[in-house]
Each structure stands twice: as structure tokens, then as C-alpha cells.
C-alpha atoms as a PDB file:
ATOM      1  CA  UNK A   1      16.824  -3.039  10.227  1.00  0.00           C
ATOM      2  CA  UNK A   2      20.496  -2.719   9.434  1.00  0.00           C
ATOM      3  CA  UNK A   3      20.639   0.741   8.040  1.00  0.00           C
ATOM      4  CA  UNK A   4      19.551   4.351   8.743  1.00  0.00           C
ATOM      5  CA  UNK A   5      17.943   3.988   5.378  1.00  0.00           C
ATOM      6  CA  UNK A   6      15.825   0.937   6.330  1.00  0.00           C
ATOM      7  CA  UNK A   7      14.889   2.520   9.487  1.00  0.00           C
ATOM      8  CA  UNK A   8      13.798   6.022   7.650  1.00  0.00           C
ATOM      9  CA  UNK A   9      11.271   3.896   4.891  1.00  0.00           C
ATOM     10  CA  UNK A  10      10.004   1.717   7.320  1.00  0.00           C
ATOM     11  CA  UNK A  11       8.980   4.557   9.602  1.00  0.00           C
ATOM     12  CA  UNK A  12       7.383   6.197   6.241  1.00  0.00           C
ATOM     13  CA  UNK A  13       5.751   3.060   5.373  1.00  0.00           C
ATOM     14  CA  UNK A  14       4.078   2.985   8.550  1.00  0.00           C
ATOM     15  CA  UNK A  15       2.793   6.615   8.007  1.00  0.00           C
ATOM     16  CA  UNK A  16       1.628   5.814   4.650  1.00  0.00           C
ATOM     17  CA  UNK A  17       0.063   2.591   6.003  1.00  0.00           C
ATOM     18  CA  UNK A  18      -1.827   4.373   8.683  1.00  0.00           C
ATOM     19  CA  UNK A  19      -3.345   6.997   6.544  1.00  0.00           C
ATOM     20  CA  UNK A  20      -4.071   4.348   4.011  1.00  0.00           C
ATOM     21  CA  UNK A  21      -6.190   2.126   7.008  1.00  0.00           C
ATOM     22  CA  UNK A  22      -7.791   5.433   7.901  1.00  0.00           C
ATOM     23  CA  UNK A  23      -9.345   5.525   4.581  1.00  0.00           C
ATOM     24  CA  UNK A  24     -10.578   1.635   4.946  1.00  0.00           C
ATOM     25  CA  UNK A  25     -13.209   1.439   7.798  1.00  0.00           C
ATOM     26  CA  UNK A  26     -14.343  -1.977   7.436  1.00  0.00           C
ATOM     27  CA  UNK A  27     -10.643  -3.076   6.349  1.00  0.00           C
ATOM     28  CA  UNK A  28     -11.140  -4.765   3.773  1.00  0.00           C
ATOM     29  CA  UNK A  29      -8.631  -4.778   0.875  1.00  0.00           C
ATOM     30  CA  UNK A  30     -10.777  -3.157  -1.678  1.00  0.00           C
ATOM     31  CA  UNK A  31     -11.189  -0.547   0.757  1.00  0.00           C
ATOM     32  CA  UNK A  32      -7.191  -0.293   1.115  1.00  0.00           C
ATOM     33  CA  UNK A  33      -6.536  -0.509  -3.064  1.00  0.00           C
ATOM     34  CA  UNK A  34      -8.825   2.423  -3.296  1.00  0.00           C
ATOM     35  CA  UNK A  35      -6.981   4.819  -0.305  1.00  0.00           C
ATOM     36  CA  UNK A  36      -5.413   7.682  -1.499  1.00  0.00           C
ATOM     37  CA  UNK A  37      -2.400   6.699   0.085  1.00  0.00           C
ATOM     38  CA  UNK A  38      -2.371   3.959  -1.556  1.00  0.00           C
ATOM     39  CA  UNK A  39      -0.082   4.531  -4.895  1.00  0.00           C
ATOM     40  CA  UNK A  40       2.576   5.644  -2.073  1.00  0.00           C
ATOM     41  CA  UNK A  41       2.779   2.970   0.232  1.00  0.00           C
ATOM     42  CA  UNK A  42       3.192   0.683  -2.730  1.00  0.00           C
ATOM     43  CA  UNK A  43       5.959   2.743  -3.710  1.00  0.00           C
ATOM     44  CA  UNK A  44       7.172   3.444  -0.279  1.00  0.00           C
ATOM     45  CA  UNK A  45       7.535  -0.988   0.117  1.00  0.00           C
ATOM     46  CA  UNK A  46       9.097  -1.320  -3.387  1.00  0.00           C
ATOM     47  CA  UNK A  47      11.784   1.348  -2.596  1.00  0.00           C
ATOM     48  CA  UNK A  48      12.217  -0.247   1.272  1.00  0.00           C
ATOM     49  CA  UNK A  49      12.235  -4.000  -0.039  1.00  0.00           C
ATOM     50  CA  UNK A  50      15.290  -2.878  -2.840  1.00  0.00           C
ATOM     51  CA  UNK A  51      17.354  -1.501  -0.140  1.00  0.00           C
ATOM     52  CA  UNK A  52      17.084  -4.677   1.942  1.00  0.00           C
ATOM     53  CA  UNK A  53      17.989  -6.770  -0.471  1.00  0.00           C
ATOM     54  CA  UNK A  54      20.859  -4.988  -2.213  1.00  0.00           C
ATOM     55  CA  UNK A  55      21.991  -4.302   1.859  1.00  0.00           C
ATOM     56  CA  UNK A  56      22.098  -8.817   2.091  1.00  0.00           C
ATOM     57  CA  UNK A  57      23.716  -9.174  -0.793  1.00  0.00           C
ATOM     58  CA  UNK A  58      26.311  -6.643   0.036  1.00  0.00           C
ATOM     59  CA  UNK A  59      26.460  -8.497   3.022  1.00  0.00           C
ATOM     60  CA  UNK A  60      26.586 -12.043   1.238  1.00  0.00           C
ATOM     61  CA  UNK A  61      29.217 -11.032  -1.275  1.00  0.00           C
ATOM     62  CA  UNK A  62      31.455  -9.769   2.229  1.00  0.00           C
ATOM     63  CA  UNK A  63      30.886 -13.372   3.650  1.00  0.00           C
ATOM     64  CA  UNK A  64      28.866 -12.197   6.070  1.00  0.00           C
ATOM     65  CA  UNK A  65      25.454 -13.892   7.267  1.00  0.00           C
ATOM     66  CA  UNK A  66      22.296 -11.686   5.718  1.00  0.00           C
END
């Protein structure tokens, strides 16, 4: 993680992912598509997987190594 930013949505993913596995005893992925949680740790990733990529290309475009 290179940012407080990453760090913050990864920890929230995590959260989201845990109450999302709670929901899905037999862990299956049906199980997980129908959590609760579910609509938010897809959102959660999407936000967290933007920021790391606009972070290494800020990086690239510096001429630094992502």
C-alpha cells in the first residue's frame, strides 16, 4: 500500500468482506453474491482498485517504478 488512502479501503474492504463471509456458511459464491454486504464490498474494491491505479500512473508519469 503506498498511501493512507489505500491503507483506509483496504482495511474497509476487509470489514465488508468479513461481514459478507459471515452471511455465506458453506462459502460458496452464490452464498457471497447474495450477502447483504455484498453491493458494498463491490463498491468498496472498485473505489480501492481506482486509487491504485491512478497512484502507478502518477508514479509512472514521475519516472518512477509502480
Amino acid at each position: 500500500m503506498r498511501t493512507e488512502e489505500e491503507v483506509t479501503l483496504m482495511r474497509a474492504l476487509g470489514i465488508v468482506l468479513n461481514a459478507a463471509a459471515a452471511e455465506a456458511p458453506n462459502d460458496t459464491d452464490t452464498e457471497y453474491l447474495q450477502a447483504s454486504a455484498w453491493p458494498e464490498v463491490v463498491a468498496i474494491a472498485g473505489r480501492l482498485a481506482q486509487v491504485m491505479v491512478s497512484n502507478d500512473l502518477r508514479l509512472l508519469s514521475c519516472g518512477q517504478h509502480a
